[in-house]
PDB file of N, CA and C in Angstrom:
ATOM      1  N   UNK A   1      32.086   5.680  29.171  1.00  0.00           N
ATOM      2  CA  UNK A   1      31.477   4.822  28.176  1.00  0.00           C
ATOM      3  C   UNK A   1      30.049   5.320  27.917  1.00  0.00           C
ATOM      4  N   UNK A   2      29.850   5.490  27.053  1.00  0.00           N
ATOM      5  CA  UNK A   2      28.876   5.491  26.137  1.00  0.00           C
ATOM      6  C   UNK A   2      27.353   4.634  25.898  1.00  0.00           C
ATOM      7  N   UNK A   3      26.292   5.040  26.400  1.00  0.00           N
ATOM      8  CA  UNK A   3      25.307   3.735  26.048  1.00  0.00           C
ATOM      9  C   UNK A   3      24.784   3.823  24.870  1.00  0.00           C
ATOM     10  N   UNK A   4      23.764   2.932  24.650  1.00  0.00           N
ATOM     11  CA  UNK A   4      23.386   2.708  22.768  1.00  0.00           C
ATOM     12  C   UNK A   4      22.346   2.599  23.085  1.00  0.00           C
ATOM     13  N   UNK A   5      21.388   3.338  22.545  1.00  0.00           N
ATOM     14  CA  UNK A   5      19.989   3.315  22.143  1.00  0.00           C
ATOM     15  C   UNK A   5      19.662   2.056  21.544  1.00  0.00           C
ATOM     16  N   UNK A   6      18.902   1.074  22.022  1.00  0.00           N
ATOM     17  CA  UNK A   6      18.926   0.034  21.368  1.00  0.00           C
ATOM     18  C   UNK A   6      17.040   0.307  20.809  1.00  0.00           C
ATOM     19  N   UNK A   7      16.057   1.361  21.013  1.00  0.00           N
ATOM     20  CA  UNK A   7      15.054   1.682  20.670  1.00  0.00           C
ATOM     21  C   UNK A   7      15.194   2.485  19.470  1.00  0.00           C
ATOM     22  N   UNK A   8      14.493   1.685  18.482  1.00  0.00           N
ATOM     23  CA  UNK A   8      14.630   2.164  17.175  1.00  0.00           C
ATOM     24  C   UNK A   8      13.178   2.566  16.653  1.00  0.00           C
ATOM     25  N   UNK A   9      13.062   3.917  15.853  1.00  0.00           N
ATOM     26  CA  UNK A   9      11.660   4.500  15.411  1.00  0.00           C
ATOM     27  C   UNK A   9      11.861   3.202  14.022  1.00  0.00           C
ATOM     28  N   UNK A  10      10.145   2.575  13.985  1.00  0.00           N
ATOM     29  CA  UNK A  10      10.142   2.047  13.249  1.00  0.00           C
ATOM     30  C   UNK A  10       8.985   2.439  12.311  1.00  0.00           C
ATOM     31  N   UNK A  11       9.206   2.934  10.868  1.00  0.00           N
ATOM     32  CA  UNK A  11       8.261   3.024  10.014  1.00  0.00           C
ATOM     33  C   UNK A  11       7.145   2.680   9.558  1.00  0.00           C
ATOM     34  N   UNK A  12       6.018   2.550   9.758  1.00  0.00           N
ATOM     35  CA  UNK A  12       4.968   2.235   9.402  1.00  0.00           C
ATOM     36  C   UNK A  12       4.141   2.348   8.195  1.00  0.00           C
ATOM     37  N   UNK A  13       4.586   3.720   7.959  1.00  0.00           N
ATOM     38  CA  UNK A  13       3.636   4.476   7.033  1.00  0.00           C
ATOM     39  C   UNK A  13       3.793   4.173   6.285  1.00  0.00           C
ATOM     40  N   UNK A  14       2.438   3.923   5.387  1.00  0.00           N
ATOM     41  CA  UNK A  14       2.697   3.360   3.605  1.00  0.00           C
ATOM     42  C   UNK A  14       2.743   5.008   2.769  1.00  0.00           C
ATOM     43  N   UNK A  15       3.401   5.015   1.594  1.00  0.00           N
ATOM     44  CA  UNK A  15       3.776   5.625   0.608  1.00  0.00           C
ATOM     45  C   UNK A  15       3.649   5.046  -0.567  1.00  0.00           C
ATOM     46  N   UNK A  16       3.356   6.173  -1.577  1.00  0.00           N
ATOM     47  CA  UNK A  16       3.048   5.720  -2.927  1.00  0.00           C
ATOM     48  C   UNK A  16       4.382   6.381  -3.346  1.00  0.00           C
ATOM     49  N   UNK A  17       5.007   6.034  -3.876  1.00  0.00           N
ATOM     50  CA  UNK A  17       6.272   6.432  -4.560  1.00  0.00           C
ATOM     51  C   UNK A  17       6.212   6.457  -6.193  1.00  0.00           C
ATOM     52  N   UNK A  18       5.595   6.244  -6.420  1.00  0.00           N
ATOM     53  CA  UNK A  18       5.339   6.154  -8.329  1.00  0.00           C
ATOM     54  C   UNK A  18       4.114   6.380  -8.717  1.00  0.00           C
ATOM     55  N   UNK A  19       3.766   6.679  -9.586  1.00  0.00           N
ATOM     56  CA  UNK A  19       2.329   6.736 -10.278  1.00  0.00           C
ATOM     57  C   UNK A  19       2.823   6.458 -11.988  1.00  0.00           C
ATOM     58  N   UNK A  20       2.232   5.643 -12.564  1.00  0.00           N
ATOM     59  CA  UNK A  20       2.212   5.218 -13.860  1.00  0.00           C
ATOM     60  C   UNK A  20       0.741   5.326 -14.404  1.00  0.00           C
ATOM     61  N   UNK A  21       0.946   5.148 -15.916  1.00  0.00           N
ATOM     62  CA  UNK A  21      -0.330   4.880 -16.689  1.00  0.00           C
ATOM     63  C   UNK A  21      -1.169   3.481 -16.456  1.00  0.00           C
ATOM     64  N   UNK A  22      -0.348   2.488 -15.761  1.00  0.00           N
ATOM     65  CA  UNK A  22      -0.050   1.107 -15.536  1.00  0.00           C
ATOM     66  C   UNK A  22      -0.774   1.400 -14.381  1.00  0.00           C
ATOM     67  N   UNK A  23      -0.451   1.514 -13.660  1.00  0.00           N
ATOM     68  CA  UNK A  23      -0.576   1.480 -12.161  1.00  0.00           C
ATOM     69  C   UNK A  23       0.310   2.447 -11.357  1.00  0.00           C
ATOM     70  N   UNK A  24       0.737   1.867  -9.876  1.00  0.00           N
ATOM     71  CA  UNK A  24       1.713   3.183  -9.226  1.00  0.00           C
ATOM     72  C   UNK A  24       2.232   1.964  -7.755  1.00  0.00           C
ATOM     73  N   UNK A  25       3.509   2.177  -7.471  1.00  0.00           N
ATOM     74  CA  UNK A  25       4.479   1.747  -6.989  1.00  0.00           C
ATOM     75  C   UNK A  25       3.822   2.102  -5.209  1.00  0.00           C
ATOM     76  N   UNK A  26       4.151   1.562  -4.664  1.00  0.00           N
ATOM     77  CA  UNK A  26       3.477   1.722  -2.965  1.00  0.00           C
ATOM     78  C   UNK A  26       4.613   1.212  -1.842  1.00  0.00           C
ATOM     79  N   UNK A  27       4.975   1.675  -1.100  1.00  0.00           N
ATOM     80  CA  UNK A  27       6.280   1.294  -0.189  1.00  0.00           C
ATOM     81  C   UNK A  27       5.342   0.975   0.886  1.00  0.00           C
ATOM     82  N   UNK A  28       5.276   0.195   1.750  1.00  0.00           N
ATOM     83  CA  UNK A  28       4.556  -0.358   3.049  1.00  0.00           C
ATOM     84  C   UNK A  28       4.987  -1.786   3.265  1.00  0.00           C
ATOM     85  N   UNK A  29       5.433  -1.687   5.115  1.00  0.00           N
ATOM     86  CA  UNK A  29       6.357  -2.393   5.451  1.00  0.00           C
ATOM     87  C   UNK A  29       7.668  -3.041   4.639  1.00  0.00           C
ATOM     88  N   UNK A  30       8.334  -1.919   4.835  1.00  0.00           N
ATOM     89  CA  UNK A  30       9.631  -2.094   4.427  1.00  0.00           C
ATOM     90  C   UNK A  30       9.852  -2.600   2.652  1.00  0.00           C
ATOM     91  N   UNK A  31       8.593  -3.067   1.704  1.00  0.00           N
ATOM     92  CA  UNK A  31       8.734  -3.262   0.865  1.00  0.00           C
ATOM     93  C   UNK A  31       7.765  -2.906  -0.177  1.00  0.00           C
ATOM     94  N   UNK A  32       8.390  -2.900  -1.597  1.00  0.00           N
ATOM     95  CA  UNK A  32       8.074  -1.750  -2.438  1.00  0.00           C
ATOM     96  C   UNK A  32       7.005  -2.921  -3.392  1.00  0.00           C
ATOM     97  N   UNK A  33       5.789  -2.485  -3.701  1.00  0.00           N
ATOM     98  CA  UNK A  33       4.912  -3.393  -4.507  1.00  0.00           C
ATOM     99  C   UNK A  33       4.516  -2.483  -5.422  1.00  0.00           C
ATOM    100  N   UNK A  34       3.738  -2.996  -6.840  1.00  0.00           N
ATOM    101  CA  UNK A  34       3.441  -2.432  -7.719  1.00  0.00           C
ATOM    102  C   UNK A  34       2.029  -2.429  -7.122  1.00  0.00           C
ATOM    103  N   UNK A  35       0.668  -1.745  -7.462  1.00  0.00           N
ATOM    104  CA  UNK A  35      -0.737  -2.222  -7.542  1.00  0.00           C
ATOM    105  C   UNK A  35      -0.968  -1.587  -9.308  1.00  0.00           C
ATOM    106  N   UNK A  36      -1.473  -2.717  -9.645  1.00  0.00           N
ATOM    107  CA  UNK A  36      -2.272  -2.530 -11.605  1.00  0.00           C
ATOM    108  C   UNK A  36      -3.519  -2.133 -11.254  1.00  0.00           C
ATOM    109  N   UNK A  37      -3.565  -1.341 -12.284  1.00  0.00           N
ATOM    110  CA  UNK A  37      -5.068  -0.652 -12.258  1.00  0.00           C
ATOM    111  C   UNK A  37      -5.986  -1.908 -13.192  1.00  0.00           C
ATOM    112  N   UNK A  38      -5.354  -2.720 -14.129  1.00  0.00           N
ATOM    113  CA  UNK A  38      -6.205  -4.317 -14.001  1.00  0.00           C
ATOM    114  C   UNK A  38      -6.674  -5.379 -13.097  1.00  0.00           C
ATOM    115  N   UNK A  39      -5.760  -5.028 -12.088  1.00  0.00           N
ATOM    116  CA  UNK A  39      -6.209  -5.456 -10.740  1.00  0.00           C
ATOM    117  C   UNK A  39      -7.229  -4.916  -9.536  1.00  0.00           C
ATOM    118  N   UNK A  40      -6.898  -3.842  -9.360  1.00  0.00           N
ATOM    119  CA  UNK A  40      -7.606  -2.613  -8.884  1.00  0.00           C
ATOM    120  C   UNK A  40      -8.016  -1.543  -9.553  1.00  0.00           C
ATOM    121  N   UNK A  41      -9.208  -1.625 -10.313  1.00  0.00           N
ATOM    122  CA  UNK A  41      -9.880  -1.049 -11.157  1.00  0.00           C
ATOM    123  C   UNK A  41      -9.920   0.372 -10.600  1.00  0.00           C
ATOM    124  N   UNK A  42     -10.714   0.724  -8.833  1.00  0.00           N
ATOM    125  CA  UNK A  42     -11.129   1.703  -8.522  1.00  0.00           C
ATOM    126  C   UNK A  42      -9.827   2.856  -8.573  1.00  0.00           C
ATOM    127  N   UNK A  43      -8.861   2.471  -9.051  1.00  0.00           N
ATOM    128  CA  UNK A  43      -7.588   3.735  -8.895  1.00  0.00           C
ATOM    129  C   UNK A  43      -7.549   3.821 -10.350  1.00  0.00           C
ATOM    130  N   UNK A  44      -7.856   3.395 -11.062  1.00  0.00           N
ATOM    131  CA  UNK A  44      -7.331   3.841 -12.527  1.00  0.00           C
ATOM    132  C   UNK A  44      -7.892   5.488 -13.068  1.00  0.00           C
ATOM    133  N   UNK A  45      -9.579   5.840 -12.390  1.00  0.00           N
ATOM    134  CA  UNK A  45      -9.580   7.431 -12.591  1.00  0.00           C
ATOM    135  C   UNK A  45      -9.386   7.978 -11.586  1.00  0.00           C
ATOM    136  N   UNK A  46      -8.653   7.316 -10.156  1.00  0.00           N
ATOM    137  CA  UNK A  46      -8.268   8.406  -9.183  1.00  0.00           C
ATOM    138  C   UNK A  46      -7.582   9.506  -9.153  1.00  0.00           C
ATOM    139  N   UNK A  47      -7.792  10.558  -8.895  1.00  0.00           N
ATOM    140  CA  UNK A  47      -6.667  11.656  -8.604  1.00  0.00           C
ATOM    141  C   UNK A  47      -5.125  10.804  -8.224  1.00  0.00           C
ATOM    142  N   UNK A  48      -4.410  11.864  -8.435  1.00  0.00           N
ATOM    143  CA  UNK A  48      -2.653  11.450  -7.750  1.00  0.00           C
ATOM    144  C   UNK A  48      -3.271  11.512  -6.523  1.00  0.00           C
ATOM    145  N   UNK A  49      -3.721  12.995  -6.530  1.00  0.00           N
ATOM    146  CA  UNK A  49      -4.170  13.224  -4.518  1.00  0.00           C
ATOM    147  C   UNK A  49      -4.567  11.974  -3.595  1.00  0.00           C
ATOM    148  N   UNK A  50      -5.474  11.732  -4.283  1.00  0.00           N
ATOM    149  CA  UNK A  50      -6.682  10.598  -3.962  1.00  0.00           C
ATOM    150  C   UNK A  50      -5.414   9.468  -4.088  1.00  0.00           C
ATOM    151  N   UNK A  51      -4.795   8.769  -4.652  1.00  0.00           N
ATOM    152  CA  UNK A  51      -4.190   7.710  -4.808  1.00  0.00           C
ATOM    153  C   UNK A  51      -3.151   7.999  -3.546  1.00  0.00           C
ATOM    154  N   UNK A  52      -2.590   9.073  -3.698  1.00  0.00           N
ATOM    155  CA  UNK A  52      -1.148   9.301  -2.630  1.00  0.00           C
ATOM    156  C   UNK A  52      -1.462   9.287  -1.109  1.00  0.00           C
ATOM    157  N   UNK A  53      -2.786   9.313  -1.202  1.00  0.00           N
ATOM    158  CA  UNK A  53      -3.648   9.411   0.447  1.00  0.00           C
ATOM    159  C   UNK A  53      -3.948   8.341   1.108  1.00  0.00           C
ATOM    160  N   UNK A  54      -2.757   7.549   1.168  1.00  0.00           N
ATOM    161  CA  UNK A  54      -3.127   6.476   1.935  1.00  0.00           C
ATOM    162  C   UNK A  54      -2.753   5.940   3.146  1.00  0.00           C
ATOM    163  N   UNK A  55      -3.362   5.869   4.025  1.00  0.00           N
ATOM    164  CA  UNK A  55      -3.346   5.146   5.648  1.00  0.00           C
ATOM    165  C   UNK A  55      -2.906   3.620   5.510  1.00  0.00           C
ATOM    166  N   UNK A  56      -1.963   3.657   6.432  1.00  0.00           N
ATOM    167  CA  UNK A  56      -2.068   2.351   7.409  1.00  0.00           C
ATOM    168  C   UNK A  56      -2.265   2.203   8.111  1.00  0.00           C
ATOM    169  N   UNK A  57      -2.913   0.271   8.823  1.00  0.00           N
ATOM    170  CA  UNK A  57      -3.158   1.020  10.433  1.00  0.00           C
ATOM    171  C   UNK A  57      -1.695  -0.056  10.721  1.00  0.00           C
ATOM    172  N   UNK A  58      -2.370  -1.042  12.073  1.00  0.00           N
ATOM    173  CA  UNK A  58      -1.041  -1.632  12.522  1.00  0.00           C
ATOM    174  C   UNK A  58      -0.600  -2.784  12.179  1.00  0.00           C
ATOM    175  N   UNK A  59      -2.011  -3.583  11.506  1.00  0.00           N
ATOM    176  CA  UNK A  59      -1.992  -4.683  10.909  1.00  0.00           C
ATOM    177  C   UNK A  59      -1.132  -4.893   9.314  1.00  0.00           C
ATOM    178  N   UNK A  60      -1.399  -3.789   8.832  1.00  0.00           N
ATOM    179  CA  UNK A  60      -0.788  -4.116   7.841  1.00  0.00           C
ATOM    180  C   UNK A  60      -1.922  -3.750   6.535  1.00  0.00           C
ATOM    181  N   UNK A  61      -3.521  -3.164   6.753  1.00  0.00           N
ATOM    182  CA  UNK A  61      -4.265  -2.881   6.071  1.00  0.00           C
ATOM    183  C   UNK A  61      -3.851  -1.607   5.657  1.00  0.00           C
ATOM    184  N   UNK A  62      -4.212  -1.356   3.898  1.00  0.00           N
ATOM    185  CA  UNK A  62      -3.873  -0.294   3.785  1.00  0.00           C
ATOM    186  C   UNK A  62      -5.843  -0.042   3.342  1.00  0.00           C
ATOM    187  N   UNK A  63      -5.874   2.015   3.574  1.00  0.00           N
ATOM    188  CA  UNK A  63      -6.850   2.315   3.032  1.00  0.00           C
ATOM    189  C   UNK A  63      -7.027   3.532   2.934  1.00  0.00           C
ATOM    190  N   UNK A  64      -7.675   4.109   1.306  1.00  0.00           N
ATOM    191  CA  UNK A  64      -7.963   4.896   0.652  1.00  0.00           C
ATOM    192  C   UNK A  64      -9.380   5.975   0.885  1.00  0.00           C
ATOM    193  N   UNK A  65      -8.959   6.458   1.885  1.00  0.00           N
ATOM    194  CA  UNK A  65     -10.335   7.271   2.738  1.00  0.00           C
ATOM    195  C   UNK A  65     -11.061   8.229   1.593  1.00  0.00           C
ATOM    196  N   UNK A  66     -10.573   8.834   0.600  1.00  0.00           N
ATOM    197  CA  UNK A  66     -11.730   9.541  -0.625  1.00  0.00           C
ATOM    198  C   UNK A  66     -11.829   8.663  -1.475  1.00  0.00           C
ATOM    199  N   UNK A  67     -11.298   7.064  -1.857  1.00  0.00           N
ATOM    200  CA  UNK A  67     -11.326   6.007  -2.351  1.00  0.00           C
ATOM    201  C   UNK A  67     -12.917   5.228  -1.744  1.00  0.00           C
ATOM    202  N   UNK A  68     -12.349   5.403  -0.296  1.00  0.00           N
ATOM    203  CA  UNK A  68     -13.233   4.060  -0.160  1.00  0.00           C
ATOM    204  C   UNK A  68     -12.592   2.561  -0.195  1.00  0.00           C
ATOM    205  N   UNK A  69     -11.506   2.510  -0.713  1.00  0.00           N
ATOM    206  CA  UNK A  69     -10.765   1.401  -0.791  1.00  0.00           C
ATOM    207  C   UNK A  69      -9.921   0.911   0.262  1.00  0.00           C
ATOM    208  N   UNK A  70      -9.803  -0.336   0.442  1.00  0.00           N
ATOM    209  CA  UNK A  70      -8.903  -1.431   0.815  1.00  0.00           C
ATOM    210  C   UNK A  70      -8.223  -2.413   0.051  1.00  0.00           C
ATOM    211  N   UNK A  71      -6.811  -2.417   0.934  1.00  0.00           N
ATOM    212  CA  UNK A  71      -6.155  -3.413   0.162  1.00  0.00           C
ATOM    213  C   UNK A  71      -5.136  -4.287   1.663  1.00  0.00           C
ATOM    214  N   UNK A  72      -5.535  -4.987   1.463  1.00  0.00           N
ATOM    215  CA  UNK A  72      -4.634  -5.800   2.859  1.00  0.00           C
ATOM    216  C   UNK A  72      -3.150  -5.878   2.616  1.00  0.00           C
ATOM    217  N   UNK A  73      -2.368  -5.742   3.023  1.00  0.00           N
ATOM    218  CA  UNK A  73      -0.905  -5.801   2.865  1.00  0.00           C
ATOM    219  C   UNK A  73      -0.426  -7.609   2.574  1.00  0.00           C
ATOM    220  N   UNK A  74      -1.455  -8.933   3.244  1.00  0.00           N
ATOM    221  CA  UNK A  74      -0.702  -9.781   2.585  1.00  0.00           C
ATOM    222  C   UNK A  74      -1.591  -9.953   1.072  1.00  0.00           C
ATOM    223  N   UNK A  75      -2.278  -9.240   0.662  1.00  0.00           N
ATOM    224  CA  UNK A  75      -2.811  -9.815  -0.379  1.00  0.00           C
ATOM    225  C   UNK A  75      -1.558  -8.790  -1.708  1.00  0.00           C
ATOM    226  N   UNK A  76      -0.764  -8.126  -1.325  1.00  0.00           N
ATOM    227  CA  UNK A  76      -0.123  -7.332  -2.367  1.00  0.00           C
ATOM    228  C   UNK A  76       1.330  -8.704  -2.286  1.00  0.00           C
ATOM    229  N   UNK A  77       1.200  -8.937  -0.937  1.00  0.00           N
ATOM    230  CA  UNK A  77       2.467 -10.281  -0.821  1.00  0.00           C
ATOM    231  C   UNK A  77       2.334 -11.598  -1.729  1.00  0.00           C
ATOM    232  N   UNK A  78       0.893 -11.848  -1.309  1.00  0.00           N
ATOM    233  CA  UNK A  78       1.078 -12.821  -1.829  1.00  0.00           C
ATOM    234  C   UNK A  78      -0.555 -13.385  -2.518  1.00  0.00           C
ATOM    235  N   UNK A  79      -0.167 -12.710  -3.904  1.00  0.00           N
ATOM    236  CA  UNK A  79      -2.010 -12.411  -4.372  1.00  0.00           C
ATOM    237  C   UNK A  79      -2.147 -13.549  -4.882  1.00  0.00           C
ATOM    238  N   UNK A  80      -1.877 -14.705  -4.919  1.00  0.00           N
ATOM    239  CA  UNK A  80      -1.990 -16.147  -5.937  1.00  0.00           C
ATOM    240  C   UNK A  80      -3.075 -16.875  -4.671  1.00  0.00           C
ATOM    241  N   UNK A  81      -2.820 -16.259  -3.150  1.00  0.00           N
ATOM    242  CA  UNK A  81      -3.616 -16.612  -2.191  1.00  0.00           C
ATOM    243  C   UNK A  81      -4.943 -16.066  -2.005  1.00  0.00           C
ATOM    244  N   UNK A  82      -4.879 -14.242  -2.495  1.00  0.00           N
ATOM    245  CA  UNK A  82      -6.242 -13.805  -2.450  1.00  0.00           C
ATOM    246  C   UNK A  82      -6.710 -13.151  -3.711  1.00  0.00           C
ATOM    247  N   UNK A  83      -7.655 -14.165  -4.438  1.00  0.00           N
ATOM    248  CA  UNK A  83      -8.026 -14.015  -5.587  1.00  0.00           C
ATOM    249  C   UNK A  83      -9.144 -12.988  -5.747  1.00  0.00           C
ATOM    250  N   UNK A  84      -8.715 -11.872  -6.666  1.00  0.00           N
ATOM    251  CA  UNK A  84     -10.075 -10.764  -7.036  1.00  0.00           C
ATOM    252  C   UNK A  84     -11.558 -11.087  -7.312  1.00  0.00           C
ATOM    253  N   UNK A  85     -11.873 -11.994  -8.049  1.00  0.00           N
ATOM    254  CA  UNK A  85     -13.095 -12.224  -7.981  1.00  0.00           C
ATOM    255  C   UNK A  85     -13.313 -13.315  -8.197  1.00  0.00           C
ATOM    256  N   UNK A  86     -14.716 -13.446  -7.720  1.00  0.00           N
ATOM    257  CA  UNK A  86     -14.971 -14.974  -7.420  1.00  0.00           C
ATOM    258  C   UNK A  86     -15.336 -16.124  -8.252  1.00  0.00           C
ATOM    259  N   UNK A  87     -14.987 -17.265  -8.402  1.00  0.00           N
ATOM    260  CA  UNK A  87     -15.082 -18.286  -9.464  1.00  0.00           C
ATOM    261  C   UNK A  87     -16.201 -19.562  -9.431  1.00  0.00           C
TER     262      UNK A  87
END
């Protein structure tokens, strides 16, 4: 008999999978979000390079090291909670 690996490599890494005129498509934790460059202004003259270069750590922050940018992973979840600027 046979044993089973029950330790599974689990993905972390965020990916940009799209780039649009719009914005560009981002895969991190397991799910695929749009970011608008009406939303996030600082990517609209980024390089692809510069945009495709992005870190995660373990929390769930993502960030844009020739950016300079951050973007928290629940604020792409659930942005009606974290509003861009202030009122």
């Amino acid at each position: 008999m046979l044993g089973t690996n029950t330790l599974e490599k689990i993905d972390t890494a965020a990916e940009v999978t799209n780039i649009s005129p719009f914005g560009f498509w981002l895969l991190a934790g397991g799910k695929e979000y749009f970011v608008n460059y009406k939303d996030y202004a600082v990517f609209e003259s980024a390089s692809i390079r510069d945009i495709a270069n992005v870190v995660e750590d373990a929390e769930g922050n993502l960030h844009w090291p020739a950016l300079d940018a951050d973007i928290e992973l629940k604020a792409l979840e659930s942005p009606q909670d974290y509003p861009l600027s202030y009122k």
